[in-house]
Each structure stands twice: as structure tokens, then as C-alpha cells.
C-alpha atoms as a PDB file:
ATOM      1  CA  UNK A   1      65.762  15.081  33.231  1.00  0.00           C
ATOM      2  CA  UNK A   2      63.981  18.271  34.574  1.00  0.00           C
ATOM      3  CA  UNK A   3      61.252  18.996  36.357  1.00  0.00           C
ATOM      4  CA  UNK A   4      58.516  21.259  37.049  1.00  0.00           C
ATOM      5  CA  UNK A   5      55.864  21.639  40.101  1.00  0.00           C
ATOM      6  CA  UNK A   6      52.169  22.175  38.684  1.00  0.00           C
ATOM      7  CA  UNK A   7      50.134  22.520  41.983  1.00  0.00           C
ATOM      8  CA  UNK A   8      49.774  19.119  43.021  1.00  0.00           C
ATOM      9  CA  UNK A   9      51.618  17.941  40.361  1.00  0.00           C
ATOM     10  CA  UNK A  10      55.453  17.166  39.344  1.00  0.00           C
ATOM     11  CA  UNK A  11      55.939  17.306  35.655  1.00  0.00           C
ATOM     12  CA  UNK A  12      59.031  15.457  33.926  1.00  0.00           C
ATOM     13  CA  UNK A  13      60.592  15.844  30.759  1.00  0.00           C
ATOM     14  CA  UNK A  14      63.394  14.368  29.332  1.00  0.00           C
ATOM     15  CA  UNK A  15      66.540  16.612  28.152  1.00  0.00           C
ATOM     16  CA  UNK A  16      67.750  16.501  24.583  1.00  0.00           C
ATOM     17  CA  UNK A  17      70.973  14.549  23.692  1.00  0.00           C
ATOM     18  CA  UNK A  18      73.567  16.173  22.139  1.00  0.00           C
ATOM     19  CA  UNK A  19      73.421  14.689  19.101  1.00  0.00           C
ATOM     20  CA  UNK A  20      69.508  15.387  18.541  1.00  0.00           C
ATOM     21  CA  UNK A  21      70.670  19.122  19.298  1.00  0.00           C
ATOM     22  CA  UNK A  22      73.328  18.888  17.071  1.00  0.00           C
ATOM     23  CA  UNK A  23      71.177  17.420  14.221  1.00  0.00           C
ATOM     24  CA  UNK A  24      68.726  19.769  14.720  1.00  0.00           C
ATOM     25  CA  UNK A  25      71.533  22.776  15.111  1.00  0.00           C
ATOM     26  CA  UNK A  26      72.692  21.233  11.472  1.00  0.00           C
ATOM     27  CA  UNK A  27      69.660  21.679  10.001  1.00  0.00           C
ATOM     28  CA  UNK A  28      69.494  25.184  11.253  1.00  0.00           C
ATOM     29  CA  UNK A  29      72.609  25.891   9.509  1.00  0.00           C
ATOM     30  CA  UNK A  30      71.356  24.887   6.303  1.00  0.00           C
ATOM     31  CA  UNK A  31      68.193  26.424   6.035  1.00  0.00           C
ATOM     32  CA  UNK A  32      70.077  29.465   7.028  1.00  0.00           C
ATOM     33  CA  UNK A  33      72.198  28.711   3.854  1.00  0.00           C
ATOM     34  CA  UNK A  34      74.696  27.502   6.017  1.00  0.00           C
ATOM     35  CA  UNK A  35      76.369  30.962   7.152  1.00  0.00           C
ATOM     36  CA  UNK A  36      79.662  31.114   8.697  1.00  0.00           C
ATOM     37  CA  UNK A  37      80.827  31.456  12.599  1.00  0.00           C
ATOM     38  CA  UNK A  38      77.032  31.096  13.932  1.00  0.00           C
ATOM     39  CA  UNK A  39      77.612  27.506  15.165  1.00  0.00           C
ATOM     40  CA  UNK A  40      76.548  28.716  18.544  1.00  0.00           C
ATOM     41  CA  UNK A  41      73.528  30.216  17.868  1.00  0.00           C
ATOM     42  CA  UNK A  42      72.568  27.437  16.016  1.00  0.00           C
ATOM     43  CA  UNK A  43      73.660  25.289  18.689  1.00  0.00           C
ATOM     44  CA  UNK A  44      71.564  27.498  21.734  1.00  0.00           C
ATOM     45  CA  UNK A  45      68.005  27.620  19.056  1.00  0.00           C
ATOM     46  CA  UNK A  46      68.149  24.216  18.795  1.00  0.00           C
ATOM     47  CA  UNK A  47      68.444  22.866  21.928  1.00  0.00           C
ATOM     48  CA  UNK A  48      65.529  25.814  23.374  1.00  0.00           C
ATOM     49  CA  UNK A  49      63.583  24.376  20.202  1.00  0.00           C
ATOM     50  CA  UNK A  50      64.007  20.972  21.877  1.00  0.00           C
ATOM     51  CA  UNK A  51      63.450  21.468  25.292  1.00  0.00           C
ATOM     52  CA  UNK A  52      60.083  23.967  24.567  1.00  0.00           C
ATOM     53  CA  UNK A  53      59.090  20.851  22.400  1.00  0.00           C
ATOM     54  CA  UNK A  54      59.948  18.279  25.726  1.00  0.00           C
ATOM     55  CA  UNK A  55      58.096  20.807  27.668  1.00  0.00           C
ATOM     56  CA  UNK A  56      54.396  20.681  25.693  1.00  0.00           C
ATOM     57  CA  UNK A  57      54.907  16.984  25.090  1.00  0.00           C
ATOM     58  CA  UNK A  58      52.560  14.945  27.540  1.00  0.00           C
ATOM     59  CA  UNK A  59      54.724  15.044  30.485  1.00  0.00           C
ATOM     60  CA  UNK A  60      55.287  11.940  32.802  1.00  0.00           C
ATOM     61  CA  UNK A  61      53.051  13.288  36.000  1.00  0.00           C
ATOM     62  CA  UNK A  62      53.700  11.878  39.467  1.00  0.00           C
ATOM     63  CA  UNK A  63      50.820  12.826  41.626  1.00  0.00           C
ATOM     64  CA  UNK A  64      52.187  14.170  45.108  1.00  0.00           C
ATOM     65  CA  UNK A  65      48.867  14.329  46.999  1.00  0.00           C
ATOM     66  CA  UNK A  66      48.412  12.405  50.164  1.00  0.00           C
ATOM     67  CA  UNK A  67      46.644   9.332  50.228  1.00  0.00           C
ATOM     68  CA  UNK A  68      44.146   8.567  53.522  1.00  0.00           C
ATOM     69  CA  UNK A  69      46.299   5.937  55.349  1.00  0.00           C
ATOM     70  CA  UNK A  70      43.537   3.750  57.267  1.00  0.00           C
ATOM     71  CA  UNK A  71      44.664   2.992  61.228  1.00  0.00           C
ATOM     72  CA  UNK A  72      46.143  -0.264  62.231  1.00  0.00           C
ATOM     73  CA  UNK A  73      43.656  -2.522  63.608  1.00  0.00           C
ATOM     74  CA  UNK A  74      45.067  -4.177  67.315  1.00  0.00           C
END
């Protein structure tokens, strides 16, 4: 999981697995017409095709302002 400060906010995103880089990587490959010893560049597009895709999904936003506490009554 990684995150990111916005301002006031925290956005998270989730990494992708392995395998949905992989089957993403794979696909590479063949549209590529599946060209020898370029496993790893597959490999590296896919997962930055992933992880840009995490990034402009609607994040999970935790709100870090401070809320007003009210004082204890005695």
C-alpha cells in the first residue's frame, strides 16, 4: 500500500500483485508479437501501467485535519 499527502489529505492506493503485473506484462508480450529477451521491460510497463492506474482510481482519503475537542465539564 502507498501513500501520498494532498494538503490536508492522505491518499491510499493499493499496490499491484504480482500476478496482475505479470498478466498484464503477458499481454504486453503478445501485442508486441511476443519478442524475445524483453521480459523485463514488459515486466517494469506493466506494473507503472498499474500503479498510474491505482493512482487516478478514487483513492481511499483519510482526512488529517483537527477536529475542535470541546473542554471537560467539572
Amino acid at each position: 500500500m502507498a501513500q501520498r499527502h494532498n494538503g490536508s489529505n492522505i491518499q491510499v492506493f493499493v499496490r499491484p500483485t504480482d500476478d496482475q503485473i505479470a498478466e498484464l506484462a503477458h499481454l504486453i508480450w503478445h501485442y508486441e508479437n511476443q519478442p524475445e529477451g524483453k521480459a523485463m521491460d514488459h515486466w517494469l510497463a506493466a506494473e507503472q501501467t498499474l500503479m498510474r492506474e491505482a493512482e487516478n482510481q478514487t483513492p481511499l482519503v483519510a482526512r488529517t485535519r483537527k477536529r475542535k475537542r470541546s473542554r471537560p465539564t467539572t
